[in-house]
N, C-alpha and C. Protein backbone atom coordinates (compact mmCIF):
# COMPACT_ATOMS: atom_id res chain seq x y z
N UNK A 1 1.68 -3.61 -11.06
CA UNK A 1 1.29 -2.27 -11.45
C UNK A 1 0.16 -1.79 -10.54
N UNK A 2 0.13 -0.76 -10.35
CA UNK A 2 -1.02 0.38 -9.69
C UNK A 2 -1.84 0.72 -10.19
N UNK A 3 -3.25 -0.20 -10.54
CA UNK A 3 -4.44 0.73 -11.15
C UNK A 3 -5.32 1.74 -10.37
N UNK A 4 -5.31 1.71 -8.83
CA UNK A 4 -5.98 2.39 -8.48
C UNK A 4 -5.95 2.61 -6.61
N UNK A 5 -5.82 3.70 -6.37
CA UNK A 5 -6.09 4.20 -4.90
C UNK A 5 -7.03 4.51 -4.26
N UNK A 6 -7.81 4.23 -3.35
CA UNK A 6 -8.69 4.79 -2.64
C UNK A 6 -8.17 6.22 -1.67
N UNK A 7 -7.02 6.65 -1.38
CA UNK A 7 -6.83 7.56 -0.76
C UNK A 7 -5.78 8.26 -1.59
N UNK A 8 -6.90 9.67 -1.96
CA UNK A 8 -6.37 10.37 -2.95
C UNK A 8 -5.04 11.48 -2.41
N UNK A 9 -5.08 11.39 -0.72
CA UNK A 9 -3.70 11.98 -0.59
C UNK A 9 -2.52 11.08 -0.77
N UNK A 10 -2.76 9.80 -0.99
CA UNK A 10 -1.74 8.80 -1.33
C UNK A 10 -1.41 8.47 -2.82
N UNK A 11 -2.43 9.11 -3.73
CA UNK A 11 -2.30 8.83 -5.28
C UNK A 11 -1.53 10.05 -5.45
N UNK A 12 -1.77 11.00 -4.34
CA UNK A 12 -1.19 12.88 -5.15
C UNK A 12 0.51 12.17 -4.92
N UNK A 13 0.60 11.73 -3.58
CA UNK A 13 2.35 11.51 -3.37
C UNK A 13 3.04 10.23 -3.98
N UNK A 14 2.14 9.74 -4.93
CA UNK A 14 2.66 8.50 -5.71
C UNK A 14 2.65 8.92 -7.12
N UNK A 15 1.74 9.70 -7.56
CA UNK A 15 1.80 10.27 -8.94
C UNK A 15 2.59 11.58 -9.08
N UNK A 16 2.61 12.75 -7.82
CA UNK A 16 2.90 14.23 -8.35
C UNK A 16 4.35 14.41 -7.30
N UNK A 17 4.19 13.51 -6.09
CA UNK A 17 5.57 13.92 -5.22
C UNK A 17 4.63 14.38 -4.05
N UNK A 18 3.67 15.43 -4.01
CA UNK A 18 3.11 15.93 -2.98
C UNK A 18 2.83 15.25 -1.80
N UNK A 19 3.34 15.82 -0.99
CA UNK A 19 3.32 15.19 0.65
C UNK A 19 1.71 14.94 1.68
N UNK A 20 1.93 14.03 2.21
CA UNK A 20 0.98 13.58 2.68
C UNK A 20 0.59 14.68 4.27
N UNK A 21 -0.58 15.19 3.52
CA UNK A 21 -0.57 16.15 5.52
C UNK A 21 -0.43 15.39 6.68
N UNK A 22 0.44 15.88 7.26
CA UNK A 22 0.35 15.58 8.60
C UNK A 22 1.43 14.39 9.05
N UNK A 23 1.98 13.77 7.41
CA UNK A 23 2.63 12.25 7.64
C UNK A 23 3.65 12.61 6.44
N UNK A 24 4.38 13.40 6.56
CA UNK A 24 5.64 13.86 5.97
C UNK A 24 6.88 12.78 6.60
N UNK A 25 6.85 12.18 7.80
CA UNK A 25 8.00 11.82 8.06
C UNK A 25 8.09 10.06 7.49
N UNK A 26 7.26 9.79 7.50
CA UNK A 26 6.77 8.51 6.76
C UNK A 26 6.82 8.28 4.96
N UNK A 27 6.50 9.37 4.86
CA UNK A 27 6.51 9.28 2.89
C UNK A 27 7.48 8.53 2.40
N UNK A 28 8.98 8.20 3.12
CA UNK A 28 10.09 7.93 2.65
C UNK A 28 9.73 6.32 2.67
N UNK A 29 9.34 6.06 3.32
CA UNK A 29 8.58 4.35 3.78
C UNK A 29 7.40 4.06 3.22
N UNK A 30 6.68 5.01 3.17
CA UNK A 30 5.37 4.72 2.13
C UNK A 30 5.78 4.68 0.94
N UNK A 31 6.75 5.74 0.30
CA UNK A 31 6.97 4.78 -1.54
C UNK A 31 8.02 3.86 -1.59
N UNK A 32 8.40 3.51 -0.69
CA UNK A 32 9.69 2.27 -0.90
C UNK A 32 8.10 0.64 -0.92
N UNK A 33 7.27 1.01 0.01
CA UNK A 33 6.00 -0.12 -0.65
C UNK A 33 5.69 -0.03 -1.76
N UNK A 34 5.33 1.18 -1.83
CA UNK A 34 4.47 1.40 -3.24
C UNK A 34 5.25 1.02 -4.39
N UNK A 35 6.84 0.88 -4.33
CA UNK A 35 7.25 0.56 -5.35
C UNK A 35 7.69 -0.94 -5.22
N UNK A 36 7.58 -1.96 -4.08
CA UNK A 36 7.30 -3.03 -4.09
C UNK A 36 6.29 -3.42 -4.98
N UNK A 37 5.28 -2.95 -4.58
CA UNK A 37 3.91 -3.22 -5.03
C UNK A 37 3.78 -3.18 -6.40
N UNK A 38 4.32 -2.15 -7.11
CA UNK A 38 4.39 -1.88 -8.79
C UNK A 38 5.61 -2.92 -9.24
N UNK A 39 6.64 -3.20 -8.69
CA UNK A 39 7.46 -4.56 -9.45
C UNK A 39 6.81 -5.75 -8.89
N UNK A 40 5.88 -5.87 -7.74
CA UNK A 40 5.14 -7.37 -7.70
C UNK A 40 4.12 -8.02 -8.82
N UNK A 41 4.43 -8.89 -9.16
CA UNK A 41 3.62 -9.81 -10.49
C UNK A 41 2.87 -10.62 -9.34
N UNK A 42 2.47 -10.76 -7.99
CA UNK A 42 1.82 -11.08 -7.28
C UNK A 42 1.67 -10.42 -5.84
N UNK A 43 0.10 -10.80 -5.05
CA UNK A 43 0.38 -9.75 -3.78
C UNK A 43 1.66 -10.47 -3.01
N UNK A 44 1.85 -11.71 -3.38
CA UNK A 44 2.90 -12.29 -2.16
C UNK A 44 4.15 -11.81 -2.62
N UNK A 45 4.39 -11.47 -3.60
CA UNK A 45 6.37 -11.11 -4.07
C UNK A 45 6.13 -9.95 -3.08
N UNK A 46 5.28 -9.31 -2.12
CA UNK A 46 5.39 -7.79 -1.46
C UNK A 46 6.08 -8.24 -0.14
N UNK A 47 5.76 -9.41 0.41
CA UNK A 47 6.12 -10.74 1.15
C UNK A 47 6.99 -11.06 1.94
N UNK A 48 8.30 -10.58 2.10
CA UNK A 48 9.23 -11.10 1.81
C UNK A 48 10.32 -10.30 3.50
N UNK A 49 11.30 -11.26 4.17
CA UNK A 49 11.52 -11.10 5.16
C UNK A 49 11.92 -9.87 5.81
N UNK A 50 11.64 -9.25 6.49
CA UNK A 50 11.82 -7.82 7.11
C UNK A 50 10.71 -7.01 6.72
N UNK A 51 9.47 -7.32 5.80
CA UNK A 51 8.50 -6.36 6.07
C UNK A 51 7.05 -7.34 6.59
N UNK A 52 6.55 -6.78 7.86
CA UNK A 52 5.13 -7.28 8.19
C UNK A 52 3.98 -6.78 6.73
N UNK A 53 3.26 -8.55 6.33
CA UNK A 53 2.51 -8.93 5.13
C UNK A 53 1.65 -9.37 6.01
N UNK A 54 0.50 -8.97 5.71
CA UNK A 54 -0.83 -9.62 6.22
C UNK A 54 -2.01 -9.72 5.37
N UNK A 55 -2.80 -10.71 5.55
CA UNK A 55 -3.54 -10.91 4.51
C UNK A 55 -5.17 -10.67 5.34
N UNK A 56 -6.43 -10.50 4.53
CA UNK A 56 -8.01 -10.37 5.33
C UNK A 56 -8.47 -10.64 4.10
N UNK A 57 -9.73 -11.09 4.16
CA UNK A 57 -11.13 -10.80 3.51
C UNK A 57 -12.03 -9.80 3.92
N UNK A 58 -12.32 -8.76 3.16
CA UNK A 58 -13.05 -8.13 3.13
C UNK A 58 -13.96 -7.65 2.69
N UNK A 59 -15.24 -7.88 2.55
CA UNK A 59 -16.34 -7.40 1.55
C UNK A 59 -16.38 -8.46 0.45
N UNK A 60 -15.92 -9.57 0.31
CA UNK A 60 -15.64 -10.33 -0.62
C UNK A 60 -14.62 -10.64 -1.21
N UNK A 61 -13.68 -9.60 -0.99
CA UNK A 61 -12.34 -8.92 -1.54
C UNK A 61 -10.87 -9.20 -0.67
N UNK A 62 -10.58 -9.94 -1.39
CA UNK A 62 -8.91 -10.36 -0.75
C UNK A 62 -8.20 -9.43 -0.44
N UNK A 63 -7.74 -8.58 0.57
CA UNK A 63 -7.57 -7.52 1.09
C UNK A 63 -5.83 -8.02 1.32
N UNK A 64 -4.71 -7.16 0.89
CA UNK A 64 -3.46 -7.37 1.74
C UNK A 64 -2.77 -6.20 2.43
N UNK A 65 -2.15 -5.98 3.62
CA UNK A 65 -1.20 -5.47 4.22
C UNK A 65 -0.25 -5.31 4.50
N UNK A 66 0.75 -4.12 4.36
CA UNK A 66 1.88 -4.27 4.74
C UNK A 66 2.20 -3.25 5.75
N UNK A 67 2.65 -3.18 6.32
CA UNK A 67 3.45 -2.23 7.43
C UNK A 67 4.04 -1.32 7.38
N UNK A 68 3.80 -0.50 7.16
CA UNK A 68 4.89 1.33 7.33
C UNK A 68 5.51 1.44 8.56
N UNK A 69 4.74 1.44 9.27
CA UNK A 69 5.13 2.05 10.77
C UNK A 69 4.69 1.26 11.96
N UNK A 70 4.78 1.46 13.29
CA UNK A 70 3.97 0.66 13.96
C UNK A 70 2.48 1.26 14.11
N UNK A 71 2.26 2.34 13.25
CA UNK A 71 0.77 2.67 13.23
C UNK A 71 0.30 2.79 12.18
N UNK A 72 0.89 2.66 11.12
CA UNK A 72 0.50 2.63 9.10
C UNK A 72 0.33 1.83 8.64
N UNK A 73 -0.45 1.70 7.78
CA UNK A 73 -0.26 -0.14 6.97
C UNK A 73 -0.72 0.58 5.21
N UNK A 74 -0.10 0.20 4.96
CA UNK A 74 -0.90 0.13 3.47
C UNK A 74 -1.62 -1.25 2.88
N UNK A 75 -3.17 -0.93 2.83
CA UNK A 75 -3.52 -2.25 2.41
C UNK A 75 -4.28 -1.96 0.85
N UNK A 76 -4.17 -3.21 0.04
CA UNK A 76 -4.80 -3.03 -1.53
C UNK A 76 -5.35 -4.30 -1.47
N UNK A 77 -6.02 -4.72 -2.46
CA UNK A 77 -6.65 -6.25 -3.25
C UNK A 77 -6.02 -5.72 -4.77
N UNK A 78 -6.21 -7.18 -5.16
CA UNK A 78 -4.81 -7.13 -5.97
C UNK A 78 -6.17 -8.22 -7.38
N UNK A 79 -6.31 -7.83 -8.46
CA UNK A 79 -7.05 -8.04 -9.93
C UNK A 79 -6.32 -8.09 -10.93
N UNK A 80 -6.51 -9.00 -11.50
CA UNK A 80 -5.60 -9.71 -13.13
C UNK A 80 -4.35 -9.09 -12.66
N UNK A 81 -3.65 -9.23 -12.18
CA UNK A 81 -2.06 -8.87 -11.61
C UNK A 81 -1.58 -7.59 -11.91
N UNK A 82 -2.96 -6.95 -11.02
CA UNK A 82 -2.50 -5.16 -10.58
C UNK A 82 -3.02 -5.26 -9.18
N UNK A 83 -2.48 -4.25 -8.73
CA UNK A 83 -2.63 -3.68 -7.42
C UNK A 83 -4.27 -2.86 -7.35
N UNK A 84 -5.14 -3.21 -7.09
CA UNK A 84 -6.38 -1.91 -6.95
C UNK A 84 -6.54 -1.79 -5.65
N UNK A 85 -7.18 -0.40 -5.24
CA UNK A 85 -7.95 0.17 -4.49
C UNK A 85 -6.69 0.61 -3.02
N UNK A 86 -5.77 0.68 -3.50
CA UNK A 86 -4.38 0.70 -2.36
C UNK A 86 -5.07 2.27 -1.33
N UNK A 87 -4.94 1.95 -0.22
CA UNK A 87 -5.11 3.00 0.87
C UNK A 87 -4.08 3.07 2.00
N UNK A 88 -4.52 3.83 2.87
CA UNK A 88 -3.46 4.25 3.96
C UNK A 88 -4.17 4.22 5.19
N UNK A 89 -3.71 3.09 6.28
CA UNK A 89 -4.73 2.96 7.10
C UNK A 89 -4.10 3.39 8.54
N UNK A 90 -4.74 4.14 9.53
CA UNK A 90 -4.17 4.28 10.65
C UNK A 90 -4.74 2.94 11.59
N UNK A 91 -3.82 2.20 12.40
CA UNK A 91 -3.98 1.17 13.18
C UNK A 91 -3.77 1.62 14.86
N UNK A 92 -4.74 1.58 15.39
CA UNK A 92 -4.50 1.96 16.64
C UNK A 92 -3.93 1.09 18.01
């Protein structure tokens, strides 16, 4: 489950439909994660062959990644078996 986003143009197109500025052609790939992410009972069931999973520490915080694009990633840390703080990161 999804308790929480840090990037509120990514909570509007996960909760209301509304499109992400500027990254309309991607949305179709950004909720096919996001709905990985809401049937995963762990960050690793997101895992699984044909999508790039990457894992960091950050700030203290078990940080994971997955791959949209070759320039998107969506990364979250993952608490009592929810998803928090999910964002949208540009990788250069």
């Amino acid at each position: 489950m999804i308790q929480s986003f840090r990037n509120h143009d990514l909570q509007r197109l996960w909760e209301d439909g509304k499109p992400l500025p500027h990254k309309t052609l991607i949305a179709g790939n950004i909720l096919r994660v996001l709905d990985l992410i809401v049937a995963a009972s762990a960050p690793y069931d997101v895992a699984f062959y044909g999508i790039r999973f990457d894992e960091w520490p950050q700030d203290a915080t078990q940080r994971y990644g997955v791959m949209v694009t070759d320039h998107w990633l969506i990364s979250f840390a993952w608490r009592d078996g929810d998803a928090i703080e999910i964002d949208l990161e540009r990788l250069d």
